[in-house]
PDB file of N, CA and C in Angstrom:
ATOM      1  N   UNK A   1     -62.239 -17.650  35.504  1.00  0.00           N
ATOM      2  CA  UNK A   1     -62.904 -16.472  36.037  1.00  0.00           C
ATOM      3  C   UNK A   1     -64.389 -16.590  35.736  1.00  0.00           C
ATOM      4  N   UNK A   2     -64.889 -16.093  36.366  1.00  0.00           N
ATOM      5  CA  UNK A   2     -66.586 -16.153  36.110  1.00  0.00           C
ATOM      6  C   UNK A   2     -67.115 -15.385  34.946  1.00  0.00           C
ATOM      7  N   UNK A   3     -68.040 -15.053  35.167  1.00  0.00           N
ATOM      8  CA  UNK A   3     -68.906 -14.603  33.842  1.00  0.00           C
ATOM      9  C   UNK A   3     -68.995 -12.820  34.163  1.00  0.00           C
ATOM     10  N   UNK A   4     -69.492 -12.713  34.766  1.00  0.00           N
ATOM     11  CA  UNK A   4     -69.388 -11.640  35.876  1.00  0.00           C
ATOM     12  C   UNK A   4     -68.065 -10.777  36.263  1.00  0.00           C
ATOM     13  N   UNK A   5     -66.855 -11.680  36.568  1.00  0.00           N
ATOM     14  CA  UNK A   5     -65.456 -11.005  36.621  1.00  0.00           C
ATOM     15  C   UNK A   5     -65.414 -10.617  35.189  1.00  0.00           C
ATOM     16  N   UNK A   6     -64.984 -11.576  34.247  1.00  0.00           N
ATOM     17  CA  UNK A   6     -64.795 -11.377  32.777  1.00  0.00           C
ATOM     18  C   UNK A   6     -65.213 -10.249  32.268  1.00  0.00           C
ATOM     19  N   UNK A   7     -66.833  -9.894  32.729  1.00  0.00           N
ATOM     20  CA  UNK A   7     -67.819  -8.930  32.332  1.00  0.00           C
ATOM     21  C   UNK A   7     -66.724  -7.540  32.416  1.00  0.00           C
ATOM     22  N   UNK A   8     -66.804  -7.484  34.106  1.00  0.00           N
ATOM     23  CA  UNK A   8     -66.279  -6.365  34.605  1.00  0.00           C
ATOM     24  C   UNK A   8     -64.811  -6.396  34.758  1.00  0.00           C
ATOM     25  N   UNK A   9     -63.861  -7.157  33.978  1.00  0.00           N
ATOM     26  CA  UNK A   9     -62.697  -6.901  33.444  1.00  0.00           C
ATOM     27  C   UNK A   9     -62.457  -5.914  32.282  1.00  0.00           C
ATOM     28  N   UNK A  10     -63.410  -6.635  31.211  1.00  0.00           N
ATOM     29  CA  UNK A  10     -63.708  -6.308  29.740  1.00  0.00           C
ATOM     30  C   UNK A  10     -63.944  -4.699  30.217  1.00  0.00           C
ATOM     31  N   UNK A  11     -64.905  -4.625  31.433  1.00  0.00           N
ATOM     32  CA  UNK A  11     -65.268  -3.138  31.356  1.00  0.00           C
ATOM     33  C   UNK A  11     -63.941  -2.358  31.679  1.00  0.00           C
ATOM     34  N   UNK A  12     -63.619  -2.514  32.331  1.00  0.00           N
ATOM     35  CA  UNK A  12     -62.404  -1.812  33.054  1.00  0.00           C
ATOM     36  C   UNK A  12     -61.093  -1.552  31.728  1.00  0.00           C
ATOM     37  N   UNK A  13     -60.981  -2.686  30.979  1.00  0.00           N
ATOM     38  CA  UNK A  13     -59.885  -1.947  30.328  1.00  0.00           C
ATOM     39  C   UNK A  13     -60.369  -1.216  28.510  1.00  0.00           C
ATOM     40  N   UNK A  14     -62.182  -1.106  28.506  1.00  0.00           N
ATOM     41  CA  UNK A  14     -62.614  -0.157  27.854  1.00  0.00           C
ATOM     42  C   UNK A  14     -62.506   0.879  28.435  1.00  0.00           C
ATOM     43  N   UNK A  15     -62.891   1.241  30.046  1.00  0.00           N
ATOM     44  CA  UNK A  15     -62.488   2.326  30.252  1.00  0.00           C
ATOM     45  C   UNK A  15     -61.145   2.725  30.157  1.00  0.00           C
ATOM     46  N   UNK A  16     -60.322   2.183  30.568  1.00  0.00           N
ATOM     47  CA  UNK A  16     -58.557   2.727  30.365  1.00  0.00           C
ATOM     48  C   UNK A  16     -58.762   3.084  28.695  1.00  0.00           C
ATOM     49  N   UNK A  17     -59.064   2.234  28.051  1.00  0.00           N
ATOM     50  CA  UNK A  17     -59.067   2.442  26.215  1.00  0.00           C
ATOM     51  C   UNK A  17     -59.792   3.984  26.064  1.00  0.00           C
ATOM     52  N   UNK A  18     -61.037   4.347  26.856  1.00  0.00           N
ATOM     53  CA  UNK A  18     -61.535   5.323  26.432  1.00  0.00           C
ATOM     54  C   UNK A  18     -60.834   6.468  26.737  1.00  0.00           C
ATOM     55  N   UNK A  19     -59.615   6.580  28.150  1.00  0.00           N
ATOM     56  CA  UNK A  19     -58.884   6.887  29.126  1.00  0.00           C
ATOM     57  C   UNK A  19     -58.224   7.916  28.071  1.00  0.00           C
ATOM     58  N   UNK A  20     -57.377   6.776  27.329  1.00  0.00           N
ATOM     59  CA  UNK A  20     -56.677   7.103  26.482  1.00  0.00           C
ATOM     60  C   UNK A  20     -57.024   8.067  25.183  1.00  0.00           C
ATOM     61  N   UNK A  21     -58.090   8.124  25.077  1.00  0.00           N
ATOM     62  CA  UNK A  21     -58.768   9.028  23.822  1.00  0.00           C
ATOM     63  C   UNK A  21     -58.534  10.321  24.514  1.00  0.00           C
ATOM     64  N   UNK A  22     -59.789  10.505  25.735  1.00  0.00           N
ATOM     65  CA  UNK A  22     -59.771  11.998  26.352  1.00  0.00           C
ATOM     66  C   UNK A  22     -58.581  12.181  26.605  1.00  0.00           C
ATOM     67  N   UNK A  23     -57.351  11.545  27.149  1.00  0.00           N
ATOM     68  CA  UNK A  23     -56.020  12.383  27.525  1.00  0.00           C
ATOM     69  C   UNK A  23     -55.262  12.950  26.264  1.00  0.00           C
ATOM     70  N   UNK A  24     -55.657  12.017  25.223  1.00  0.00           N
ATOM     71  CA  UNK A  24     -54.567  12.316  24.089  1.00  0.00           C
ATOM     72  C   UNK A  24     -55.735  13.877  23.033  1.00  0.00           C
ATOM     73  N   UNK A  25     -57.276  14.041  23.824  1.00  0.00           N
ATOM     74  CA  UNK A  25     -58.419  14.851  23.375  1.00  0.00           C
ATOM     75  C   UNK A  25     -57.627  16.157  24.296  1.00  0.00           C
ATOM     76  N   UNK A  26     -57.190  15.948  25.526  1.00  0.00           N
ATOM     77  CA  UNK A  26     -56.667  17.053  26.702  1.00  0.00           C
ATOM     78  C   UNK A  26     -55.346  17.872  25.838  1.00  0.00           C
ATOM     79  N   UNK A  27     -54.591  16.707  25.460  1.00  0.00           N
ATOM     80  CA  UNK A  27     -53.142  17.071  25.120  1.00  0.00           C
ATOM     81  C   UNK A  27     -53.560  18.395  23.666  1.00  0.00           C
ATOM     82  N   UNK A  28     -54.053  17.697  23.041  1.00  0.00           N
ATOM     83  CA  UNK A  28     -54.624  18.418  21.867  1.00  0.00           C
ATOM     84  C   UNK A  28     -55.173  19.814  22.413  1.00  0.00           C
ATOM     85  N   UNK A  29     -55.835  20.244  23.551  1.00  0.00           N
ATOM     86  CA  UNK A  29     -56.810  21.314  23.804  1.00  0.00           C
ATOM     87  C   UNK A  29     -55.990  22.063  25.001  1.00  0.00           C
ATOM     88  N   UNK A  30     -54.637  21.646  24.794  1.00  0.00           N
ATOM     89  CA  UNK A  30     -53.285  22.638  26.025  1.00  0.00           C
ATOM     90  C   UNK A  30     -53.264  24.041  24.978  1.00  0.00           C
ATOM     91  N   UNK A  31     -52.920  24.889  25.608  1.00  0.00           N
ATOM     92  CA  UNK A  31     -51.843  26.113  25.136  1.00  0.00           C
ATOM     93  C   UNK A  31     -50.867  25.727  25.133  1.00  0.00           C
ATOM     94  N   UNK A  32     -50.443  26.187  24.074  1.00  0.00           N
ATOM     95  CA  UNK A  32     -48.242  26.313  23.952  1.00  0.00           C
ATOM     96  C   UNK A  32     -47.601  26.445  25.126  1.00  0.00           C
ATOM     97  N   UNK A  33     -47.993  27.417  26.016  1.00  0.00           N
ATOM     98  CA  UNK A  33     -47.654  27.644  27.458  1.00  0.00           C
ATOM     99  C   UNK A  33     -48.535  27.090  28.386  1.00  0.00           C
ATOM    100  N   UNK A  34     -48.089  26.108  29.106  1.00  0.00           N
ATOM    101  CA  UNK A  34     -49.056  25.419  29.919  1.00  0.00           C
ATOM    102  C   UNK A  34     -49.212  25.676  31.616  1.00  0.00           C
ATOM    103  N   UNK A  35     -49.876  25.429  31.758  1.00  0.00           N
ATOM    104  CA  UNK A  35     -50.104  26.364  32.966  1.00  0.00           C
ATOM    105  C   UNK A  35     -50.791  25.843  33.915  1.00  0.00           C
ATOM    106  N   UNK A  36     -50.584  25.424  35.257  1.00  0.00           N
ATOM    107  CA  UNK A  36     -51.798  24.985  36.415  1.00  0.00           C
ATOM    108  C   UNK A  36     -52.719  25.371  35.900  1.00  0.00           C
ATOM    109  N   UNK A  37     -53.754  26.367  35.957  1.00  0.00           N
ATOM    110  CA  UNK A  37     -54.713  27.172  35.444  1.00  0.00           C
ATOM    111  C   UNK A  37     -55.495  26.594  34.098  1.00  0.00           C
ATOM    112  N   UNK A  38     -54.348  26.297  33.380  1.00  0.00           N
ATOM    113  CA  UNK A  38     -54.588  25.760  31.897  1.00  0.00           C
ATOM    114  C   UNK A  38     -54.753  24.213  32.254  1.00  0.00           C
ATOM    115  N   UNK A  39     -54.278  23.495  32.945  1.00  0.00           N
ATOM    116  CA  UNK A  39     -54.696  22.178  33.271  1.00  0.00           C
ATOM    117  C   UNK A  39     -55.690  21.977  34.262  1.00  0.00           C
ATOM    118  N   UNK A  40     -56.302  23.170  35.106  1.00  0.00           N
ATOM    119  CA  UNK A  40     -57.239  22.966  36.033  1.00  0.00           C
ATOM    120  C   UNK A  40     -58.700  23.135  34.879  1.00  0.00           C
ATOM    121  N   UNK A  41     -58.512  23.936  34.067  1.00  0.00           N
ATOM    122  CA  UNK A  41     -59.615  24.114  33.175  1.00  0.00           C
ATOM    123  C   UNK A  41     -59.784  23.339  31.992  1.00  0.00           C
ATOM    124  N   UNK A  42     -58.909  22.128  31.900  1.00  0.00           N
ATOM    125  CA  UNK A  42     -58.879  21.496  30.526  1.00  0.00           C
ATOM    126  C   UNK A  42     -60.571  20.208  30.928  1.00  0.00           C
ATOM    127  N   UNK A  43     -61.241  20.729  30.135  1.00  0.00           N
ATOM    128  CA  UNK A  43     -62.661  19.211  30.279  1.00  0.00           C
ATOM    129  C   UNK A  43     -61.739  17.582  30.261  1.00  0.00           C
ATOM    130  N   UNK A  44     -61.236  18.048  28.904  1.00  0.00           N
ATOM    131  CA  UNK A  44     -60.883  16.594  28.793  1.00  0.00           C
ATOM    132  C   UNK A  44     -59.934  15.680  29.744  1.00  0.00           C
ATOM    133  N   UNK A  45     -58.816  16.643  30.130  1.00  0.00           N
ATOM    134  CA  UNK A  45     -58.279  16.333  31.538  1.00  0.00           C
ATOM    135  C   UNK A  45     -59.107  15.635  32.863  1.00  0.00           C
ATOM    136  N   UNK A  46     -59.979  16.595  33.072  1.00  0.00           N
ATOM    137  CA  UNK A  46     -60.368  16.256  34.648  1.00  0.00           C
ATOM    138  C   UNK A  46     -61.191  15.164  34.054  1.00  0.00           C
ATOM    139  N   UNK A  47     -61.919  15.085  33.077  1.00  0.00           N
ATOM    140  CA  UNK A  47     -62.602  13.481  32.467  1.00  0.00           C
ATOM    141  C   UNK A  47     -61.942  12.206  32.461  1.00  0.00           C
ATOM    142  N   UNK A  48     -60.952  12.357  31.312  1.00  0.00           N
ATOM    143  CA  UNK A  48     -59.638  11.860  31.379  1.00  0.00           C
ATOM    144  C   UNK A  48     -59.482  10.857  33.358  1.00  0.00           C
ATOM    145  N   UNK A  49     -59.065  12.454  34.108  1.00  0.00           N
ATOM    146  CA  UNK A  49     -58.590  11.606  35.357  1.00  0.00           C
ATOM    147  C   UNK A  49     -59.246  11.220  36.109  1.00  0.00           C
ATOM    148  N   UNK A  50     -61.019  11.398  35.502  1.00  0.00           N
ATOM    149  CA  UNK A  50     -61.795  10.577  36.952  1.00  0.00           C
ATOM    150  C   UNK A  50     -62.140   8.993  36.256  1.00  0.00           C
ATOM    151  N   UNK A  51     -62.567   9.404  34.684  1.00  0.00           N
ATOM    152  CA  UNK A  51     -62.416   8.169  34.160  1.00  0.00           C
ATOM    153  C   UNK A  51     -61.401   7.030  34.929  1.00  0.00           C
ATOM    154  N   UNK A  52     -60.242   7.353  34.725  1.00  0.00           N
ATOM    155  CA  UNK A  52     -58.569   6.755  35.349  1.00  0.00           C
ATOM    156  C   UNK A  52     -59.177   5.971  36.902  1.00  0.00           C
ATOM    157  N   UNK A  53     -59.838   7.509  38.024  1.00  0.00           N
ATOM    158  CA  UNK A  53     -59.563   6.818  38.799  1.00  0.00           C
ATOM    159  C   UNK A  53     -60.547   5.973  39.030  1.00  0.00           C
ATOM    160  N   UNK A  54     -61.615   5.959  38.530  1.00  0.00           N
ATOM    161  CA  UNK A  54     -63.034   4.865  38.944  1.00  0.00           C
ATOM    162  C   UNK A  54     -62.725   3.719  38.248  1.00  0.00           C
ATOM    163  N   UNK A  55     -61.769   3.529  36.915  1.00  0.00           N
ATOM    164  CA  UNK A  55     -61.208   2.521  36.771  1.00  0.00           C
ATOM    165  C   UNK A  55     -59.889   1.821  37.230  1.00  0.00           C
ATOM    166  N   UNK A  56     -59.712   2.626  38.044  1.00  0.00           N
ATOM    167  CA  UNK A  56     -58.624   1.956  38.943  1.00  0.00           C
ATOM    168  C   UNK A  56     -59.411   1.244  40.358  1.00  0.00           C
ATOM    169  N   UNK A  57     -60.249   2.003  40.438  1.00  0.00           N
ATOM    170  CA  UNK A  57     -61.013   1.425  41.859  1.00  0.00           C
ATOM    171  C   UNK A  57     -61.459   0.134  41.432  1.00  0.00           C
ATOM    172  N   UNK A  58     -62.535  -0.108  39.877  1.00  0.00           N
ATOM    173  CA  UNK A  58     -62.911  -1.134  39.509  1.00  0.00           C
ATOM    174  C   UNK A  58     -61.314  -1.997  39.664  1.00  0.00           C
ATOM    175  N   UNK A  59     -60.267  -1.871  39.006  1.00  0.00           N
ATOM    176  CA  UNK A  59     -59.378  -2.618  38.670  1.00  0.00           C
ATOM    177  C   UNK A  59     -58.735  -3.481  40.457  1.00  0.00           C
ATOM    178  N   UNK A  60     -59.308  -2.719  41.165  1.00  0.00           N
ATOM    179  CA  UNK A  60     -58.393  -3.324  42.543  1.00  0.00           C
ATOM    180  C   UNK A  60     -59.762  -4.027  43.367  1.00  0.00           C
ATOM    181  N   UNK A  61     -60.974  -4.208  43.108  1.00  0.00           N
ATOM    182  CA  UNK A  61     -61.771  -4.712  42.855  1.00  0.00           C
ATOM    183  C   UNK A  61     -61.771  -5.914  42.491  1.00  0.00           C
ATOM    184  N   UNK A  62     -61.376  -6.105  40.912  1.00  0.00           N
ATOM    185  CA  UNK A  62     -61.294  -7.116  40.368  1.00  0.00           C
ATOM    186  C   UNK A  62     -59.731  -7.744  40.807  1.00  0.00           C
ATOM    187  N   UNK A  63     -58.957  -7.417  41.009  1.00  0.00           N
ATOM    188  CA  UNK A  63     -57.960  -8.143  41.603  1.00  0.00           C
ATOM    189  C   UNK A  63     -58.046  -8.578  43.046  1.00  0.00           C
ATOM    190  N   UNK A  64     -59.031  -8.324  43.602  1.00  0.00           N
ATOM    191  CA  UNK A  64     -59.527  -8.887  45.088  1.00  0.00           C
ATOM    192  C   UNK A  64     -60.645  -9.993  44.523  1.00  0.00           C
ATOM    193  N   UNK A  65     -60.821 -10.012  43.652  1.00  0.00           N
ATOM    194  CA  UNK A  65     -61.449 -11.729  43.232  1.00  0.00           C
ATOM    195  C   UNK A  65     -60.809 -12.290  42.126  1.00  0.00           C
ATOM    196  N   UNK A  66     -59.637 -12.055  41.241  1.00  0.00           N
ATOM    197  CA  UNK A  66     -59.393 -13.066  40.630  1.00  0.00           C
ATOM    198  C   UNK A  66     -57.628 -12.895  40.332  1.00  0.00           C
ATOM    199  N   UNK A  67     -57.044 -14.250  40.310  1.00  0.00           N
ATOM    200  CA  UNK A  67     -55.721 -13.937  40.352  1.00  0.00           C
ATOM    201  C   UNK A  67     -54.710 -12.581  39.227  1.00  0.00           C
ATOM    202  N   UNK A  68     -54.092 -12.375  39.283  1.00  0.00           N
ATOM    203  CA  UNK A  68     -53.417 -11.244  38.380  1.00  0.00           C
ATOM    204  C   UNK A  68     -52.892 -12.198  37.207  1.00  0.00           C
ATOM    205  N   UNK A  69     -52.339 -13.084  36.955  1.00  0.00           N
ATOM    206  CA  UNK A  69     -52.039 -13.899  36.196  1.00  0.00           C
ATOM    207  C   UNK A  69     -53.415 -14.057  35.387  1.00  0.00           C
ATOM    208  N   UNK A  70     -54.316 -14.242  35.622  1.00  0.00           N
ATOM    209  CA  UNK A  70     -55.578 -14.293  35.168  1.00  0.00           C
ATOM    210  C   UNK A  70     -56.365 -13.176  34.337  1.00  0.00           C
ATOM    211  N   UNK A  71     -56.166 -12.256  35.095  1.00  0.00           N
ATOM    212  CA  UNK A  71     -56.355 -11.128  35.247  1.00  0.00           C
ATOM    213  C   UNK A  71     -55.832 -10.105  34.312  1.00  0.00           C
ATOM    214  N   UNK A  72     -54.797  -9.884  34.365  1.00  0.00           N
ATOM    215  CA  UNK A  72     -53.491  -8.970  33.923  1.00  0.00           C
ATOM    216  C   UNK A  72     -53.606  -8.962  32.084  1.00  0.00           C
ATOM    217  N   UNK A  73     -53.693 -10.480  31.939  1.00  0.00           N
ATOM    218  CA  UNK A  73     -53.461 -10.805  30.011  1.00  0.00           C
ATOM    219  C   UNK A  73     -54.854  -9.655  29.213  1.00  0.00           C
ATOM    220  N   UNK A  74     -56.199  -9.649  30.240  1.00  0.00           N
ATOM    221  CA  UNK A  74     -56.695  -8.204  29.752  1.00  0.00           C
ATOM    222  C   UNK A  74     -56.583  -7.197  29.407  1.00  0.00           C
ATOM    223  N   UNK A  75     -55.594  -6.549  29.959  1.00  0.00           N
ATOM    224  CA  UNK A  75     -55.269  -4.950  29.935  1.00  0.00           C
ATOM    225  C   UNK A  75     -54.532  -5.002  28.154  1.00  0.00           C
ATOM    226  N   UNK A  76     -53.942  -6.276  27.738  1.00  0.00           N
ATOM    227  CA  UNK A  76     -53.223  -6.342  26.411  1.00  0.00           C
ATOM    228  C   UNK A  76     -54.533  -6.126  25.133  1.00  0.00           C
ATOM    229  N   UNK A  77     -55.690  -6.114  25.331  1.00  0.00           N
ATOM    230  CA  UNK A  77     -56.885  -5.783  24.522  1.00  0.00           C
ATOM    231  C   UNK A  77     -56.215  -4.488  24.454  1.00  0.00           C
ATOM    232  N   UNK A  78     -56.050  -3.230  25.158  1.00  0.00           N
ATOM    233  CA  UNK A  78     -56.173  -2.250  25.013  1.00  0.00           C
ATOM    234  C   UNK A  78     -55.162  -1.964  23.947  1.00  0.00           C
ATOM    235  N   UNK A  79     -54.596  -2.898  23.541  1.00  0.00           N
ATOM    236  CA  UNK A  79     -53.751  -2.172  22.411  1.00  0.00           C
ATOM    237  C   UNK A  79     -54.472  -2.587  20.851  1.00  0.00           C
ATOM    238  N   UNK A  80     -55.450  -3.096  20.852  1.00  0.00           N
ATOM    239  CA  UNK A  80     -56.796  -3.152  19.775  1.00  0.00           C
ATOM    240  C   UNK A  80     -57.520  -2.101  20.456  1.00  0.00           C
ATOM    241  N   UNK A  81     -58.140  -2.057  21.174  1.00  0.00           N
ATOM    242  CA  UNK A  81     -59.378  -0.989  21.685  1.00  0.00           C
ATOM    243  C   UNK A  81     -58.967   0.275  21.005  1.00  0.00           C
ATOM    244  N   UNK A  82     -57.731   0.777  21.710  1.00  0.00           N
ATOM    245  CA  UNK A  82     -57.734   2.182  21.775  1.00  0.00           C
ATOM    246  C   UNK A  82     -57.017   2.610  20.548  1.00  0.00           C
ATOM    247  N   UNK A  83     -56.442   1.979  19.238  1.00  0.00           N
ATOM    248  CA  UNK A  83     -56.676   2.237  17.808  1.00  0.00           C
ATOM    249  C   UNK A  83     -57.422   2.438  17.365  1.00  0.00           C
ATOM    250  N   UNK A  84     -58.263   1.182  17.458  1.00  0.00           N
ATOM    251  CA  UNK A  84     -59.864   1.253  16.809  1.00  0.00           C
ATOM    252  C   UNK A  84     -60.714   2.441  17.247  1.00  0.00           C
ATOM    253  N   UNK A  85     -60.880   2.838  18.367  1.00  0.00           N
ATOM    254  CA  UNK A  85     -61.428   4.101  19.135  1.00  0.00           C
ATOM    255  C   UNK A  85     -60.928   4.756  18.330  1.00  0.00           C
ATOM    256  N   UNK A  86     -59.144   5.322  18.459  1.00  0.00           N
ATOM    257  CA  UNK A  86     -58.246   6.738  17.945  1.00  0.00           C
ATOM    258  C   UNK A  86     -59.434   6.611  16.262  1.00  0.00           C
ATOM    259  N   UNK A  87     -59.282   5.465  15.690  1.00  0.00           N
ATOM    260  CA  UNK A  87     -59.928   5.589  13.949  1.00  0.00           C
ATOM    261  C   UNK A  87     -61.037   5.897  13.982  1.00  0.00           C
ATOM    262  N   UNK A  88     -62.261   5.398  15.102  1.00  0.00           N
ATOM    263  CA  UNK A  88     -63.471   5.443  14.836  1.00  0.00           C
ATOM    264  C   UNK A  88     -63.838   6.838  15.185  1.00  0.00           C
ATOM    265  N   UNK A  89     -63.312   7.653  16.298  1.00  0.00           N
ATOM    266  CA  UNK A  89     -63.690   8.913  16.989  1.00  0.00           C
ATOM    267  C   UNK A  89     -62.432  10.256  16.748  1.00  0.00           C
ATOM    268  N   UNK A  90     -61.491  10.421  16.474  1.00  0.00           N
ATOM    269  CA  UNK A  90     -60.522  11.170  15.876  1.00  0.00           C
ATOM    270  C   UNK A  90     -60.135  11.031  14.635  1.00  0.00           C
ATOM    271  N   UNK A  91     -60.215   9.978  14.123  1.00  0.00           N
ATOM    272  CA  UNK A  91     -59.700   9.802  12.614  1.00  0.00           C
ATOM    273  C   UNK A  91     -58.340   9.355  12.322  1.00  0.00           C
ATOM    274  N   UNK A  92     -57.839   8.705  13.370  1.00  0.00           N
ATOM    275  CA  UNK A  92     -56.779   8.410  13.166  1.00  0.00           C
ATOM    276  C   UNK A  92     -56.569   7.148  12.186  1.00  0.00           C
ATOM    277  N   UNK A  93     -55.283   6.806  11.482  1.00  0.00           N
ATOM    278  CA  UNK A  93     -55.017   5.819  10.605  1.00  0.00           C
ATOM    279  C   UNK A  93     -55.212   4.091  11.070  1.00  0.00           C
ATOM    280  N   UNK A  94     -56.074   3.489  10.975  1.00  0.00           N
ATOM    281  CA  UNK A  94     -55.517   1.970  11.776  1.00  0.00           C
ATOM    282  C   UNK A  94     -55.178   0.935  10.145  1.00  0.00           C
ATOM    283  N   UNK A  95     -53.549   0.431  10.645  1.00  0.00           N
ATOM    284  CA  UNK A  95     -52.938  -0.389  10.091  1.00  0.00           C
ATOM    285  C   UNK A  95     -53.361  -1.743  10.027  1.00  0.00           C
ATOM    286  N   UNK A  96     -53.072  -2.099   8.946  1.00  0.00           N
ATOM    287  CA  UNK A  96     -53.384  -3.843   8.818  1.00  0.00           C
ATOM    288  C   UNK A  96     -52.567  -4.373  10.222  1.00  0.00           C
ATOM    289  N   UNK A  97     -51.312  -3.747  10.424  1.00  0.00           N
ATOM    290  CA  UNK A  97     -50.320  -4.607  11.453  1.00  0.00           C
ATOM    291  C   UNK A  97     -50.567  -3.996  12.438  1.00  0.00           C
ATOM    292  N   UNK A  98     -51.850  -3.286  12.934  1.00  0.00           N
ATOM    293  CA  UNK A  98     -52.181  -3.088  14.203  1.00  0.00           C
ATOM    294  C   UNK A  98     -53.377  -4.125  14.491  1.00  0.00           C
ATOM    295  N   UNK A  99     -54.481  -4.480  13.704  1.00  0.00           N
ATOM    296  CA  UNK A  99     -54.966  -5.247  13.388  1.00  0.00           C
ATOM    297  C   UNK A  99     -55.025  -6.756  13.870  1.00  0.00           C
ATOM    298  N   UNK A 100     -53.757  -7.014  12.819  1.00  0.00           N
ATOM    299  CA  UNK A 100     -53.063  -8.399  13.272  1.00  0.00           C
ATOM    300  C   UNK A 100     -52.045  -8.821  14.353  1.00  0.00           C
ATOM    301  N   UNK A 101     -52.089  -7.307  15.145  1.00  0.00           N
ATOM    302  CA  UNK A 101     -51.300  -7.799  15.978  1.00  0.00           C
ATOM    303  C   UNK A 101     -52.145  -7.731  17.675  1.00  0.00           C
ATOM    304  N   UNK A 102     -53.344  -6.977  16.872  1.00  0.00           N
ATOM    305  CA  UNK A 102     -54.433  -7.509  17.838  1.00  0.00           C
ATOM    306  C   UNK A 102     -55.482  -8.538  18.036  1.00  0.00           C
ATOM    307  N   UNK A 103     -55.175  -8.894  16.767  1.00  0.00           N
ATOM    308  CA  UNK A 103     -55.470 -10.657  16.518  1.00  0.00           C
ATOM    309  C   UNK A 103     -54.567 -11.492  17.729  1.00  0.00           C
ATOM    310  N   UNK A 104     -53.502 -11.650  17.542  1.00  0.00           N
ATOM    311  CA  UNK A 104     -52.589 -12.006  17.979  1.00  0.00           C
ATOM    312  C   UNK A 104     -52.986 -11.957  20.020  1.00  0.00           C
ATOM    313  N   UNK A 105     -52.748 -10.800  20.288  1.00  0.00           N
ATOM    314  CA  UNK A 105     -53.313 -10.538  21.603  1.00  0.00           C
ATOM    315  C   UNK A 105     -54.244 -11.636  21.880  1.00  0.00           C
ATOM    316  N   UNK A 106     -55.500 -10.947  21.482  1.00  0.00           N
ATOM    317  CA  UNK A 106     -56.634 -11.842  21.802  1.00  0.00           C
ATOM    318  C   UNK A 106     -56.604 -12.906  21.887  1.00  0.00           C
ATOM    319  N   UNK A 107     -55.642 -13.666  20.783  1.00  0.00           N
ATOM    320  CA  UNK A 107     -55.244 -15.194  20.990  1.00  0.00           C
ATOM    321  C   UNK A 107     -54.567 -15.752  22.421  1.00  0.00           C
ATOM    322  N   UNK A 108     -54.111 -14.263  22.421  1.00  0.00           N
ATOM    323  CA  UNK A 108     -53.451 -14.750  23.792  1.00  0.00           C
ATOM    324  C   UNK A 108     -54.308 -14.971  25.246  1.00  0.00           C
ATOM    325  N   UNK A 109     -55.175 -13.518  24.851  1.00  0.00           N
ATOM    326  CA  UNK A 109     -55.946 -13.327  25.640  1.00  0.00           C
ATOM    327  C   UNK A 109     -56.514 -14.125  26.232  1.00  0.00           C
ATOM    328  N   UNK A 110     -57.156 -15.282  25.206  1.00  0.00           N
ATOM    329  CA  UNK A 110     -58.229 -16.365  25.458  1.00  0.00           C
ATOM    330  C   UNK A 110     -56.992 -17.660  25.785  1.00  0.00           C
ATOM    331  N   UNK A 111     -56.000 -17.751  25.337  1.00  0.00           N
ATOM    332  CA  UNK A 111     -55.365 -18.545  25.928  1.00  0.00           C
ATOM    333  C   UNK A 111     -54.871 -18.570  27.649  1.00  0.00           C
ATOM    334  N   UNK A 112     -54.914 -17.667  27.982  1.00  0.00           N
ATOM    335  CA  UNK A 112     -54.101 -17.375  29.267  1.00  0.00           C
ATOM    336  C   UNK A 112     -55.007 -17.289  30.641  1.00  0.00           C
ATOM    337  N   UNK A 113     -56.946 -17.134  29.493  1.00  0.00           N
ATOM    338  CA  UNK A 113     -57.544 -16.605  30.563  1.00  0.00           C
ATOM    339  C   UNK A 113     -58.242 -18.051  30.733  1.00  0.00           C
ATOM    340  N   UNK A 114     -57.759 -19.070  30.243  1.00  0.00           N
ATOM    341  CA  UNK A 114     -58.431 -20.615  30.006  1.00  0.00           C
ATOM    342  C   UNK A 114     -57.699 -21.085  31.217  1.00  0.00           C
ATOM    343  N   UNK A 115     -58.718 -22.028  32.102  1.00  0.00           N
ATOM    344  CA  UNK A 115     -57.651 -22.817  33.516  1.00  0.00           C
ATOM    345  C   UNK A 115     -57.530 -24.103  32.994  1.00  0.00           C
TER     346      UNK A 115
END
């Protein structure tokens, strides 16, 4: 893949990673009773889903220039990204064995994305 695809791969599944913060920021900011009304007015929601869809547009984009096999072993970052995010911006716990098992990924990552 080029330098350029790579670029705007990397971007695309930070956005899904960031995706994942605001929806799980939405879920947090529901009422007990949820409500059209209550989901038409949630920020983090409608953020959440435009985030989603401009990275879906990027994502079909990038699959109109580079194979999915190629392609695809990216989206497996997001299971490092969006820990590290949950710890750095909510406070959530990140494990040694989330860690190393995003070691692991990446290994893959760079293996799969090599021709």
């Amino acid at each position: 893949m080029s330098t350029t695809l790579t670029f705007a791969t990397l971007l695309c599944v930070l956005g899904i990673s960031m995706g994942q913060l605001l929806f799980k920021k939405a879920a947090a900011a529901l009422p007990a009773v949820v409500s059209l009304p209550a989901l038409l007015q949630n920020g983090w929601l409608i953020a959440a889903l435009a985030l989603y869809g401009i990275t879906t547009l990027g994502w079909v984009w990038i699959l109109r220039h580079a194979p999915l096999h190629m392609a695809y072993p990216f989206m497996g970052l997001a299971f490092l990204i969006v820990p590290t995010l949950a710890w750095t911006f909510l406070g959530e716990p990140l494990h040694w064995r989330t860690l190393a098992g995003g070691a692991l990924i990446m290994a893959g990552v760079a293996l799969a994305s090599t021709s």
